[in-house]
Protein backbone atom coordinates (compact mmCIF):
# COMPACT_ATOMS: atom_id res chain seq x y z
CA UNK A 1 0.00 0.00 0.00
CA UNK A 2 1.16 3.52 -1.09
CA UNK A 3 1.68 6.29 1.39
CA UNK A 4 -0.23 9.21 0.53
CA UNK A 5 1.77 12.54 1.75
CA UNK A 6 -0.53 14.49 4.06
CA UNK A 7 -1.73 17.85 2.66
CA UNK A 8 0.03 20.68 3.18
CA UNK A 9 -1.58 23.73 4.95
CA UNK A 10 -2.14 26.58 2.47
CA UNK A 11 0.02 29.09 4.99
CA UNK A 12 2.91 26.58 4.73
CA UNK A 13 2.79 26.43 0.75
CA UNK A 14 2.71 30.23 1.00
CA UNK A 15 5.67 30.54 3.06
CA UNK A 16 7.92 27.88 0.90
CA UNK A 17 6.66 29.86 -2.64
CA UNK A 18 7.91 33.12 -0.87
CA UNK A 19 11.07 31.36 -0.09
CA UNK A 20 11.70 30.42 -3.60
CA UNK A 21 10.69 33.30 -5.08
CA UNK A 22 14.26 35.20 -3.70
CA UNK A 23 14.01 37.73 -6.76
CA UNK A 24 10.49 38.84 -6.15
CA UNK A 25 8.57 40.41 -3.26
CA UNK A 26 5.67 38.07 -2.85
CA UNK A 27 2.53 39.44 -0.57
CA UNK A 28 -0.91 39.33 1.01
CA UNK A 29 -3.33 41.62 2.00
CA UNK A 30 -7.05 41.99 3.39
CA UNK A 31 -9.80 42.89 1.17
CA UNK A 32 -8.86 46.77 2.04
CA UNK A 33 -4.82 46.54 0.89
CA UNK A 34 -3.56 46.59 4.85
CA UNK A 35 -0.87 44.07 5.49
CA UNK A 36 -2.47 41.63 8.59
CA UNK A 37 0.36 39.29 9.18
CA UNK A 38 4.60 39.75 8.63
CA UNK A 39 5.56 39.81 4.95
CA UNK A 40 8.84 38.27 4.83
CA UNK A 41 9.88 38.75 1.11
CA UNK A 42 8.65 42.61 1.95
CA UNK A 43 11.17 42.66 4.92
CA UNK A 44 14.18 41.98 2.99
CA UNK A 45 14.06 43.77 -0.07
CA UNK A 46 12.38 47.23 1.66
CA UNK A 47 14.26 46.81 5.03
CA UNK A 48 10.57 47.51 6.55
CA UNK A 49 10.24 45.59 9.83
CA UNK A 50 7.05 44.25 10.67
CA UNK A 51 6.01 47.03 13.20
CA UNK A 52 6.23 49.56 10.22
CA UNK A 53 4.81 47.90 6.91
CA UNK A 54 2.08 46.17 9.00
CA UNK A 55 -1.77 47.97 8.13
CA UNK A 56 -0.83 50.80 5.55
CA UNK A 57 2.60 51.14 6.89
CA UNK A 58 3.98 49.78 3.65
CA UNK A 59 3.37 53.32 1.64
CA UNK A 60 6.01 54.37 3.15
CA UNK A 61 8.40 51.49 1.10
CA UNK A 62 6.97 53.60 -2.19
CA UNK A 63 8.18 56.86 -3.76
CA UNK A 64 5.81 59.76 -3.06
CA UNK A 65 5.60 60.59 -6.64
CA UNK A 66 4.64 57.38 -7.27
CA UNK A 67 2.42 56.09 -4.55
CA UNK A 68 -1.03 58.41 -5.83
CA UNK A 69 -0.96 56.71 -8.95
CA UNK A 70 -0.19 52.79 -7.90
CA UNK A 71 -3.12 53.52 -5.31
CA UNK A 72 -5.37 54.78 -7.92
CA UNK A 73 -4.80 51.71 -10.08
CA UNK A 74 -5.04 49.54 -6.76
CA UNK A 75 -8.85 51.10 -6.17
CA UNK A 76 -9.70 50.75 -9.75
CA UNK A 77 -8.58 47.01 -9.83
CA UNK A 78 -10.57 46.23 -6.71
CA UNK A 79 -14.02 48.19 -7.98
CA UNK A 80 -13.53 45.65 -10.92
CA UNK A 81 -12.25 43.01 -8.79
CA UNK A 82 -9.98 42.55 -11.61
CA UNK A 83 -6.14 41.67 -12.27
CA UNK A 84 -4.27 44.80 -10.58
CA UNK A 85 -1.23 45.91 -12.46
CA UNK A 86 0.92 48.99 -11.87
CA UNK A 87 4.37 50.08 -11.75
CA UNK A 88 7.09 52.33 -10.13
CA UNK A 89 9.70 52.95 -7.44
CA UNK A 90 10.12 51.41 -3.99
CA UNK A 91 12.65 51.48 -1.49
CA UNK A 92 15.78 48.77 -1.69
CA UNK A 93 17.73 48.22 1.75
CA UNK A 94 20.29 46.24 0.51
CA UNK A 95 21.10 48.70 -1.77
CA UNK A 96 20.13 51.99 -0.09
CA UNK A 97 18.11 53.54 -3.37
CA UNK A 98 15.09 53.56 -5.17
CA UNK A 99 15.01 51.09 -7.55
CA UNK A 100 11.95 50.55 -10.60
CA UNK A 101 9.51 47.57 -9.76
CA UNK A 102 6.48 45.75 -11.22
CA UNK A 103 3.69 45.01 -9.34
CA UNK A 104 0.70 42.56 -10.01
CA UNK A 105 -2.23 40.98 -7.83
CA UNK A 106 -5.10 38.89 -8.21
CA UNK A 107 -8.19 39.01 -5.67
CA UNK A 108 -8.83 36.19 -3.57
CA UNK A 109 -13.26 36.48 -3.55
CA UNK A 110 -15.47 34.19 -1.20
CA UNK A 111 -18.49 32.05 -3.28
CA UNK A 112 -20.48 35.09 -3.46
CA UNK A 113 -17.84 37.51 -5.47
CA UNK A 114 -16.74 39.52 -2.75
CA UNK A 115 -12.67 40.02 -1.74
CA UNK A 116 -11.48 38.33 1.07
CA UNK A 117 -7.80 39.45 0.35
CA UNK A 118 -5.00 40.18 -2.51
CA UNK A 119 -2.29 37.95 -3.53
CA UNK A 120 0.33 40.16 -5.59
CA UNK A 121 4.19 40.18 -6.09
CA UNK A 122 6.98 43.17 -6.60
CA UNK A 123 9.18 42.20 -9.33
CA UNK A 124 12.71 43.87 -9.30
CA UNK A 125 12.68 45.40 -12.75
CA UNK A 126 15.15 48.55 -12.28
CA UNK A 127 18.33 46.76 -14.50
CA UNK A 128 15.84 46.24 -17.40
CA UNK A 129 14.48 49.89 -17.08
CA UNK A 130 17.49 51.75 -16.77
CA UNK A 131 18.90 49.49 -20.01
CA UNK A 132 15.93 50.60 -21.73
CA UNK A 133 16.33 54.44 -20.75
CA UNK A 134 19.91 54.23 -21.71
CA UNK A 135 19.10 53.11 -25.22
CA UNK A 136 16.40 55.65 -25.45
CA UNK A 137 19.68 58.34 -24.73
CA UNK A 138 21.62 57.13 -26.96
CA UNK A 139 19.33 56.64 -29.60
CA UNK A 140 18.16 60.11 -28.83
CA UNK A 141 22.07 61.33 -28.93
CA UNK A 142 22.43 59.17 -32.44
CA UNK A 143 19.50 61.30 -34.06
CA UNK A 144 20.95 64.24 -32.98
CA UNK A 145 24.30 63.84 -33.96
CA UNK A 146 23.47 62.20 -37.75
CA UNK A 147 20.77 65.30 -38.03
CA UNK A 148 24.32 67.67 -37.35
CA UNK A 149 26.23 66.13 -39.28
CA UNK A 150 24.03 65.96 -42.20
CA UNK A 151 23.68 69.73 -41.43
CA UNK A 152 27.32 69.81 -41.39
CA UNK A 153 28.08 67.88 -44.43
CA UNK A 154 25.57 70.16 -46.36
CA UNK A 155 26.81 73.40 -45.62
CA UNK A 156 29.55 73.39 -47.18
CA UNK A 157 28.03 71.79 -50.28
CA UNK A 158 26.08 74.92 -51.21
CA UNK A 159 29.16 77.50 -51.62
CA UNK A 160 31.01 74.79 -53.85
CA UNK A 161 28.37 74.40 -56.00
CA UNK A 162 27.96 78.10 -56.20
CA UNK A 163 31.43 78.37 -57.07
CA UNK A 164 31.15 75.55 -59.71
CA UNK A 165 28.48 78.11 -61.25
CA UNK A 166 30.95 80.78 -61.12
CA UNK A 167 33.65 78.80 -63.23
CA UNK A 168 31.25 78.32 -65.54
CA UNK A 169 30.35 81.54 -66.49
CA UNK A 170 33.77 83.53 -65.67
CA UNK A 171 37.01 83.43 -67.65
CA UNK A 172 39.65 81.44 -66.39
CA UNK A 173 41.77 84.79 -66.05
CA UNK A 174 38.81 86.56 -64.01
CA UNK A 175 39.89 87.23 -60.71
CA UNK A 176 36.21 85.86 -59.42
CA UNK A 177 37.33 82.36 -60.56
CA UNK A 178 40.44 82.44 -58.07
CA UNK A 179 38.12 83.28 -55.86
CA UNK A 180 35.70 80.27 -56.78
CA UNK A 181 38.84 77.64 -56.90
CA UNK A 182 39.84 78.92 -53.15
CA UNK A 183 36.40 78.38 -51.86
CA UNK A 184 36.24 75.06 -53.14
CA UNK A 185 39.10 74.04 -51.86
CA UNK A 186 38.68 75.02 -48.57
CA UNK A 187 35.13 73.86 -47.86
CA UNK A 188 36.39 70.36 -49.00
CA UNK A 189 39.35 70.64 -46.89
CA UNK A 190 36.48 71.05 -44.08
CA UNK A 191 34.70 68.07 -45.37
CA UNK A 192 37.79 66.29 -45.33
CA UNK A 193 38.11 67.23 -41.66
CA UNK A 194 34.81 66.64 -40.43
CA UNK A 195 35.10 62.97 -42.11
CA UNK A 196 38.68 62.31 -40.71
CA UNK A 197 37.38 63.30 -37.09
CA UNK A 198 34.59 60.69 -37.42
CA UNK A 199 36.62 57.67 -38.45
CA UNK A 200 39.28 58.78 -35.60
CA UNK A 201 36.93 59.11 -32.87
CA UNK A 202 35.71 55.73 -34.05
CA UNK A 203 38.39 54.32 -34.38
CA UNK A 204 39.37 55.12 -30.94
CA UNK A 205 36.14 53.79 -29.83
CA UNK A 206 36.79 50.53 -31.33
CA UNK A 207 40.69 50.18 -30.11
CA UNK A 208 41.27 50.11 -33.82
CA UNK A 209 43.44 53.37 -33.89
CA UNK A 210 47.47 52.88 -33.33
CA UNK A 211 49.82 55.93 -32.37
CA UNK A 212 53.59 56.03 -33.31
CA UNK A 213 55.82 55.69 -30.83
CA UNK A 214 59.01 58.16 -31.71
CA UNK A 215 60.73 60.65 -29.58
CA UNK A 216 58.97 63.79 -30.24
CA UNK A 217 60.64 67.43 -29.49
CA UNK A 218 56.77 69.12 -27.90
CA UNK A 219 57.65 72.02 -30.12
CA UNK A 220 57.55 70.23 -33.47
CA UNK A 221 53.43 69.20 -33.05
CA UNK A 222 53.00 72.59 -31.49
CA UNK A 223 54.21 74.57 -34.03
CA UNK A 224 52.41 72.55 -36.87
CA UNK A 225 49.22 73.48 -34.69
CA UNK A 226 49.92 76.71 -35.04
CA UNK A 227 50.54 77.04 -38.23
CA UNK A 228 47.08 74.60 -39.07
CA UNK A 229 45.54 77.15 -36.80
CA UNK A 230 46.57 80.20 -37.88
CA UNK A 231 44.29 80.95 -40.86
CA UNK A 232 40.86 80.56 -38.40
CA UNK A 233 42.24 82.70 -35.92
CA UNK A 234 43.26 85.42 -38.27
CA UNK A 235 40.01 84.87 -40.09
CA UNK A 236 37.94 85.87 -36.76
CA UNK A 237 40.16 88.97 -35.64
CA UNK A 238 41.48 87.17 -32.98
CA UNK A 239 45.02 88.16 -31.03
CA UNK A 240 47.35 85.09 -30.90
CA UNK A 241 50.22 84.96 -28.06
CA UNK A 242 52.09 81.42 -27.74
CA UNK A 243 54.41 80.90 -24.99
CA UNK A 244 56.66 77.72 -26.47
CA UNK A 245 59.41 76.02 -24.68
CA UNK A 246 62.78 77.17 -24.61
CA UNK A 247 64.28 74.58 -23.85
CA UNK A 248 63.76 70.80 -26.07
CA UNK A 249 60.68 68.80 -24.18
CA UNK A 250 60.79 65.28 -25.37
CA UNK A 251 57.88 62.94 -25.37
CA UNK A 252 57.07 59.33 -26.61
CA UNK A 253 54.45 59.74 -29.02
CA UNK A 254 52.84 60.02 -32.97
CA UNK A 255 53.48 63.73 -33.62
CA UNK A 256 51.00 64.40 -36.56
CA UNK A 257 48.87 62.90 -33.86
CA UNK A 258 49.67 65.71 -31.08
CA UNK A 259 49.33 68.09 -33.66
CA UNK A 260 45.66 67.05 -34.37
CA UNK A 261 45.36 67.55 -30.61
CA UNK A 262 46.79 71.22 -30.25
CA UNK A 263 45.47 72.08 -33.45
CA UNK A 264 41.55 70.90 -32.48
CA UNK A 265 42.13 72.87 -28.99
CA UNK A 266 42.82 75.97 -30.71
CA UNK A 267 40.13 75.86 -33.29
CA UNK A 268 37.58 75.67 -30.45
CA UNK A 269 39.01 78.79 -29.13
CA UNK A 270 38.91 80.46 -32.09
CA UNK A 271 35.11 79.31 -32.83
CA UNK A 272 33.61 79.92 -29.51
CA UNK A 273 35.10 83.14 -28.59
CA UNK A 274 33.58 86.56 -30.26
CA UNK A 275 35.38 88.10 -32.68
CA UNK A 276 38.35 90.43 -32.17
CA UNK A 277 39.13 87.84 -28.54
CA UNK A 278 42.28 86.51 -27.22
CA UNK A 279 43.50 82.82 -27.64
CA UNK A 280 46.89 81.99 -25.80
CA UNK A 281 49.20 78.89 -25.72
CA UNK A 282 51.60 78.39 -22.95
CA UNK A 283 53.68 75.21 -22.96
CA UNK A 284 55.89 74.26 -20.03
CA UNK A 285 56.90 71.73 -17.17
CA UNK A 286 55.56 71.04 -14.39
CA UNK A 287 56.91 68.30 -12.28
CA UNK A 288 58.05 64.92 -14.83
CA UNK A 289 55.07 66.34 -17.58
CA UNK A 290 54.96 68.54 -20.27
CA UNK A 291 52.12 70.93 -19.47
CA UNK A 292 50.09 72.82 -22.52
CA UNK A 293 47.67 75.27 -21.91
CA UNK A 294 45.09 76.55 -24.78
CA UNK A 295 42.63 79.34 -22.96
CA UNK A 296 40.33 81.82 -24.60
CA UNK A 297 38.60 85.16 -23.48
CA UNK A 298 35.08 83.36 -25.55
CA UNK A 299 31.91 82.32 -24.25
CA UNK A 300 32.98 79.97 -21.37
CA UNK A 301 31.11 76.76 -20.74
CA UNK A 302 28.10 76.09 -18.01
CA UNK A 303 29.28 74.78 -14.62
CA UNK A 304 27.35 71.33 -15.60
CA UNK A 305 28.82 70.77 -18.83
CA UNK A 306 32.08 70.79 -17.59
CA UNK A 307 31.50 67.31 -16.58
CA UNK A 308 30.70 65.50 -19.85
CA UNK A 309 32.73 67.59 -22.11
CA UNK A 310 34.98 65.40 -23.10
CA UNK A 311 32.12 62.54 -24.05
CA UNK A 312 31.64 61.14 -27.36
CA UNK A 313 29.10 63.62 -29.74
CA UNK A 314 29.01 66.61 -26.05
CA UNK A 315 29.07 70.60 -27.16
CA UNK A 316 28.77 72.97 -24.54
CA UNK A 317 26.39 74.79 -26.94
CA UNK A 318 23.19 72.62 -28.69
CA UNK A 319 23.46 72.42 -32.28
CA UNK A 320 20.60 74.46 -33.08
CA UNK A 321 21.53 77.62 -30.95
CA UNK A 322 25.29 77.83 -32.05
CA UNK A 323 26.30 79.34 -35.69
CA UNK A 324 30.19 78.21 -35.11
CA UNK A 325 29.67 74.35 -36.59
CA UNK A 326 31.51 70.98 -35.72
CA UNK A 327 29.78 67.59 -35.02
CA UNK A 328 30.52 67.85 -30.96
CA UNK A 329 33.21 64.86 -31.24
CA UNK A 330 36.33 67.12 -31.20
CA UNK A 331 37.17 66.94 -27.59
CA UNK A 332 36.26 63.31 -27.92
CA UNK A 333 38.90 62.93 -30.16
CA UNK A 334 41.21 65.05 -28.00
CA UNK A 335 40.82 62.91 -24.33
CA UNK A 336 41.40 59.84 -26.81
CA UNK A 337 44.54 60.48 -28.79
CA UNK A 338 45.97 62.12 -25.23
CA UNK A 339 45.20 59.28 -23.26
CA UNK A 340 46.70 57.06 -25.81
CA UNK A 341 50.07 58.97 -25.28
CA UNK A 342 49.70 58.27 -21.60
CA UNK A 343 48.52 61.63 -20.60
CA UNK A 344 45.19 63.40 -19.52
CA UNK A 345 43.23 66.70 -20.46
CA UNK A 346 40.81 68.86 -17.88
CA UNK A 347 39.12 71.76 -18.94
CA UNK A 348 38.28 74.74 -16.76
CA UNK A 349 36.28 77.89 -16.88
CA UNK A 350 34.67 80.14 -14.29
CA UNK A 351 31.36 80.45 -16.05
CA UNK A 352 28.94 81.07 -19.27
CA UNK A 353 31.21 84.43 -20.78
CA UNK A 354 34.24 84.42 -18.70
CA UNK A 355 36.24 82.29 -21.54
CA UNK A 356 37.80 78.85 -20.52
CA UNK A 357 41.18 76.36 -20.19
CA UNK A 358 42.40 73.32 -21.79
CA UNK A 359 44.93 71.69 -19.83
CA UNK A 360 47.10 68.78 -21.86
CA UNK A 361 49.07 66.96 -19.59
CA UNK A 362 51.93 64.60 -21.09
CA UNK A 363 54.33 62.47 -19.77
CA UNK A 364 58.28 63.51 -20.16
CA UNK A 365 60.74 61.17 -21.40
CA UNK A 366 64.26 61.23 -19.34
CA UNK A 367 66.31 62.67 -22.25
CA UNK A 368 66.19 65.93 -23.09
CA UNK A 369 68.74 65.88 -26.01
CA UNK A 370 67.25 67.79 -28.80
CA UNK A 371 65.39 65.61 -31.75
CA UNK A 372 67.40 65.76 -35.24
CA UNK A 373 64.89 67.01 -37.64
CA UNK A 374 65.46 65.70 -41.27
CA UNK A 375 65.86 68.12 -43.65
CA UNK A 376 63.15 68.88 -46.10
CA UNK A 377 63.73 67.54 -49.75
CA UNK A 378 62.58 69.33 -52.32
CA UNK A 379 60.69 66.81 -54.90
CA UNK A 380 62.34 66.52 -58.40
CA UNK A 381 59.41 66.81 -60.68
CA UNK A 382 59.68 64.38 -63.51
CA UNK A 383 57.26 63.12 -66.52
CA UNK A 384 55.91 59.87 -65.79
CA UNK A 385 53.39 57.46 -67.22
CA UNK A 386 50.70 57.38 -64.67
CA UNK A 387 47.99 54.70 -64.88
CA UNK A 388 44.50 55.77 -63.38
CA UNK A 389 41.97 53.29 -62.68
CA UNK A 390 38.61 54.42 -61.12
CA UNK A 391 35.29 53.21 -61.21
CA UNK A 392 33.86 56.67 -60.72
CA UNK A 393 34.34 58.60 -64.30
CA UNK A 394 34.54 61.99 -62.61
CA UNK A 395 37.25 60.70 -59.55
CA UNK A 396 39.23 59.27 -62.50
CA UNK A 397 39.24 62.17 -65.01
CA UNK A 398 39.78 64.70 -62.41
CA UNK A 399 42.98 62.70 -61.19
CA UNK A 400 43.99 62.59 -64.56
CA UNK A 401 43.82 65.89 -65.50
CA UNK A 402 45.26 67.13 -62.37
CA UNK A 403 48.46 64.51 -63.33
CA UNK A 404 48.18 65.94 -66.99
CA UNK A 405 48.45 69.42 -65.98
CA UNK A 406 51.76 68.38 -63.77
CA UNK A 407 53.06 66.99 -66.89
CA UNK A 408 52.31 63.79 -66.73
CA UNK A 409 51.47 61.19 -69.41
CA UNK A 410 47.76 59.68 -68.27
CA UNK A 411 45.59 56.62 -68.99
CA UNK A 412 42.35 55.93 -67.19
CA UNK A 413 40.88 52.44 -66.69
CA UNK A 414 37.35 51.98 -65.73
CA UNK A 415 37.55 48.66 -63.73
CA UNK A 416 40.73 46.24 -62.65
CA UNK A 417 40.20 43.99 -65.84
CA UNK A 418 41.17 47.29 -68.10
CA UNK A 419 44.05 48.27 -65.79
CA UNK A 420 46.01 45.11 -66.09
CA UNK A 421 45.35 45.25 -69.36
CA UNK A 422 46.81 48.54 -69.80
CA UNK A 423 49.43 48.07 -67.40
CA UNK A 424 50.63 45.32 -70.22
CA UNK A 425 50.29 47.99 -73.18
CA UNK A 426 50.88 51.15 -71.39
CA UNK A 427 54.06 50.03 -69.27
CA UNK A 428 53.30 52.79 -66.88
CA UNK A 429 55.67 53.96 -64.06
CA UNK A 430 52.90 54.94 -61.44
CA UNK A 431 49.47 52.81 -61.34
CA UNK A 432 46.96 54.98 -59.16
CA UNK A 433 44.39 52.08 -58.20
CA UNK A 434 40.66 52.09 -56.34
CA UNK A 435 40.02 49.14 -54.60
CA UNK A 436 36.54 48.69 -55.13
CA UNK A 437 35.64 48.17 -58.77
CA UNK A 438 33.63 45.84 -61.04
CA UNK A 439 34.77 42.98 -63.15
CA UNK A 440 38.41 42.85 -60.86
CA UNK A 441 38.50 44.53 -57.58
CA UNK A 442 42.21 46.48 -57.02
CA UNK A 443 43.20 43.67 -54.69
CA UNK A 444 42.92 41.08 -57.57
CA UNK A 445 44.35 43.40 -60.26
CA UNK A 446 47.39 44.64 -58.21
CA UNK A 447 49.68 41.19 -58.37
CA UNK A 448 48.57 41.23 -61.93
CA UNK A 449 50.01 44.67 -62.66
CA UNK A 450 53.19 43.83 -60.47
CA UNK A 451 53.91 40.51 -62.79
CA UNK A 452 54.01 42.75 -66.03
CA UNK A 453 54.94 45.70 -65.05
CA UNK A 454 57.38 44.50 -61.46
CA UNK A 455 59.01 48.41 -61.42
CA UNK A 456 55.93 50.25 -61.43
CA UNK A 457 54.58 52.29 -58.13
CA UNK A 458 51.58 50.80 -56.78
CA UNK A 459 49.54 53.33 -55.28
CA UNK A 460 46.04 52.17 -53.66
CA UNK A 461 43.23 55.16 -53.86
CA UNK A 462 39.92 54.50 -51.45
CA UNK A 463 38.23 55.36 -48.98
CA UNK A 464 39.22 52.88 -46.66
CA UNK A 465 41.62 54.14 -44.58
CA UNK A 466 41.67 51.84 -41.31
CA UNK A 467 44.97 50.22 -40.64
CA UNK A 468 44.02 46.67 -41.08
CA UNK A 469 42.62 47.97 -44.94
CA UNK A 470 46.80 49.25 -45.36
CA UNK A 471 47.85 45.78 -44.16
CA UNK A 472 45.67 44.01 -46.77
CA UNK A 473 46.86 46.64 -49.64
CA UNK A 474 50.21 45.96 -48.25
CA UNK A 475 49.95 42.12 -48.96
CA UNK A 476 48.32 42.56 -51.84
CA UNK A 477 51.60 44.34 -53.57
CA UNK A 478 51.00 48.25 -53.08
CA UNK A 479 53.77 50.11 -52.29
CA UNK A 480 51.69 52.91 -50.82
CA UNK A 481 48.02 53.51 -49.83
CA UNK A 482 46.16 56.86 -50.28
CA UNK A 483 42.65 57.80 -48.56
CA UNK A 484 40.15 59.66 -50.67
CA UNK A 485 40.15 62.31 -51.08
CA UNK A 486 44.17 62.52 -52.42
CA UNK A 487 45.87 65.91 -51.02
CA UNK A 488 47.94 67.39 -54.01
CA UNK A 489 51.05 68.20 -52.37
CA UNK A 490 50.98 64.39 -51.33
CA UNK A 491 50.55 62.77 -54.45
CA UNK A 492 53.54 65.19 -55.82
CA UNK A 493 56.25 64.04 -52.61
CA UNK A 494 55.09 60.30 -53.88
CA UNK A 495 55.68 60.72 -57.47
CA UNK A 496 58.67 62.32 -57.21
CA UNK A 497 60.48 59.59 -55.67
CA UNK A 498 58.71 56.88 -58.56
CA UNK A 499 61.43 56.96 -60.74
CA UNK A 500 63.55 55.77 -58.04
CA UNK A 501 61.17 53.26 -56.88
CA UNK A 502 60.19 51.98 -60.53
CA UNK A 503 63.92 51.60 -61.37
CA UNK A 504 63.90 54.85 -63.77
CA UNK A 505 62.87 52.03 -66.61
CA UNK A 506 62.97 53.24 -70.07
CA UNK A 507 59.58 53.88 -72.17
């Protein structure tokens, strides 16, 4: 004969659920919502004794601003005497906060329909919440920051194509076409800058971004700064006083690197400080770091910015209510490329109008003999067959022209198939070649070229600039690897040396 287990009173079942249940507060009430007996699971999690959450004393366990509204649900629920479900914030001992909590109960009702009590449980659901409400920020700060930068990107779309206009209908020797070509060139300079800054901060973002590691003399990024400065500072009236070291400061570190660093500081002076202001740079020692200071007599910065002004897409200023531009990821950019050297970067400023301080912090090396700087070498221009191969018509003729015009002999190739091709016929001396093209993508036409034409430069043109995309153009046989869109004075240092590279081989 089988033993049949003796039922288990309902208060002991209670007691075991409420046991198990260690994530959730699990209670019971009379027909009215006051707590008649000790709630266990309520103790723990609220740090409410029995003495104070017994009757009504658990409102106090709730967050005023919250406790109106879970009541009103609570009275609807029991007119009804229907599923009660609410939500909001209650007290957490163990963790000494308010924390985000579900709450559902069923009634209990007698054979006639009427309540005898509620059976409901808190469910802990703060984590989730505040997961959700960070995605809702960020998403929020995504929108933002692709609505600026298409606002960015646009702007200076409209004076080059009113410039294009102008070529059009003025003489090449009109002095309002000089005036078109320098516009031009500058607002896609500033393209070209807002772009770079992106796929730094990015980078930086992803760990994908490597510094060099060479002894650099502090005055050699400092004074490129400067000089990549000057023209905005000049352009807004402002007086410029730098206070360089006199003696050499040497530091371990990627000096076109510390330059973009300097150089972004002092462009946000410039732009957020009226016109006709003061922008100073004083570089010194203090203690075993090189100390640089960037500070402005502009429009300060709000106590409670100073915070978060170094995080990814922050601007003391909202996009709508400033005229000065930027995508709010240049100090970003600056905290990341200065930690990367080992270093740190405050900023400091008494108030909205009272200007403000960038400190750069950077550790010394223990040398202080001066840096050898190599001496500039003046390229030796010389006519070359250059190879062009471009999927885009315009990208390729414009190169080509721009080669013609330096004297250059020039073919253009549509896709890889037609650059081998005329790599074969052409026996060129420089190949410029995309990656990305139909038929024969530049990684598959490049050891091609090399095995009928081993002496020519191989010059990759993209816009893939990440250092794992120079690795693979590396192994695929370029000798050197250019990011759209190809500075002129670049392209000239590189050709000059081709005859060199290519072996100076006879037409």
């Amino acid at each position: 004969m089988v033993a049949v287990p003796a039922p288990v009173p309902s208060e002991a079942r209670f007691e075991s659920l409420t046991r198990a249940l260690t994530q959730h507060v699990v209670w019971i009430t009379d027909a009215d919502g006051h707590f008649t007996a000790p709630q266990p699971t309520w103790s723990a999690y609220t740090g409410q004794p029995w003495e104070e959450h017994q009757g009504l004393g658990w409102h106090q366990a709730v967050h005023p601003d919250d406790l109106q509204t879970l009541w009103r649900c609570w009275l609807a629920a029991r007119a009804d005497r229907a599923l009660f479900i609410a939500d909001g914030r209650m007290w957490h001992a163990p963790s000494g906060g308010w924390r985000f909590f579900e709450v559902r109960a069923v009634p209990n009702t007698d054979a006639d329909g009427v309540i005898r009590e509620w059976i409901g449980t808190c469910i802990d659901v703060h984590d989730r919440r505040s997961a959700e409400q960070a995605m809702r920020v960020a998403d929020r700060r995504k929108d933002e920051f692709m609505a600026v930068l298409a606002h960015e990107l646009r702007n200076p779309l409209a004076p080059i194509r009113n410039a294009v206009h102008v070529l059009k209908v003025c003489r090449d020797d009109d002095a309002r076409s000089s005036w078109a070509r320098s516009i031009i060139e500058r607002q896609v300079d500033q393209m070209s800058r807002l772009l770079e800054d992106l796929l730094d901060v990015t980078r930086i973002a992803r760990g994908k971004l490597e510094v060099r590691r060479d002894r650099v003399e502090l005055a050699e990024p400092l004074e490129r700064a400067i000089e990549t400065s000057k023209p905005i500072l000049e352009a807004h009236g402002h007086r410029f006083q730098s206070t360089l070291p006199t003696e050499p400061l040497l530091i371990e570190g990627d000096a076109p690197r510390l330059a973009q660093v300097f150089a972004n500081l002092l462009n946000n002076a410039a732009k957020y400080t009226d016109r006709g202001g003061e922008v100073r740079l004083v570089a010194g020692v203090e203690g075993n770091q090189a100390v640089v200071r960037v500070s402005d007599t502009g429009m300060g910065i709000e106590p409670s910015m100073l915070p978060n002004l170094f995080r990814m897409y922050s601007q003391a200023v909202p996009a709508r209510e400033r005229a000065q531009g930027g995508l709010g990821i240049g100090l970003s950019l600056v905290r990341g490329l200065v930690e990367m050297h080992g270093g740190a970067v405050e900023a400091h400023s008494e108030g909205v109008g009272r200007g403000s301080e960038f400190v750069v912090r950077l550790p010394l090396m223990h040398s202080i003999a001066p840096v050898p700087r190599p001496a500039e070498r003046e390229p030796q221009q010389q006519p070359l067959r250059v190879l062009v191969a471009d999927d885009n018509p315009d990208a390729a003729q414009t190169l080509a022209v721009l080669l013609e015009v330096m004297g250059h002999e020039v073919r253009v190739a549509v896709d890889g198939q037609e650059a081998v091709d005329l790599a074969a016929s052409f026996a060129p001396d420089v190949v410029l070649l995309d990656i990305g093209k139909p038929r024969m993508d530049g990684y598959a036409a490049a050891p091609h070229i090399k095995e009928t034409r081993p002496t020519a430069m191989l010059i990759a043109v993209t816009g893939w600039g990440r250092r794992e995309d120079m690795r693979e153009a590396a192994a695929a046989g370029f000798d050197h690897h250019l990011v759209k869109p190809v500075q002129p004075e670049q392209l000239v240092k590189l050709l000059a040396t081709a005859r060199v590279t290519a072996g100076a081989c006879p037409g």
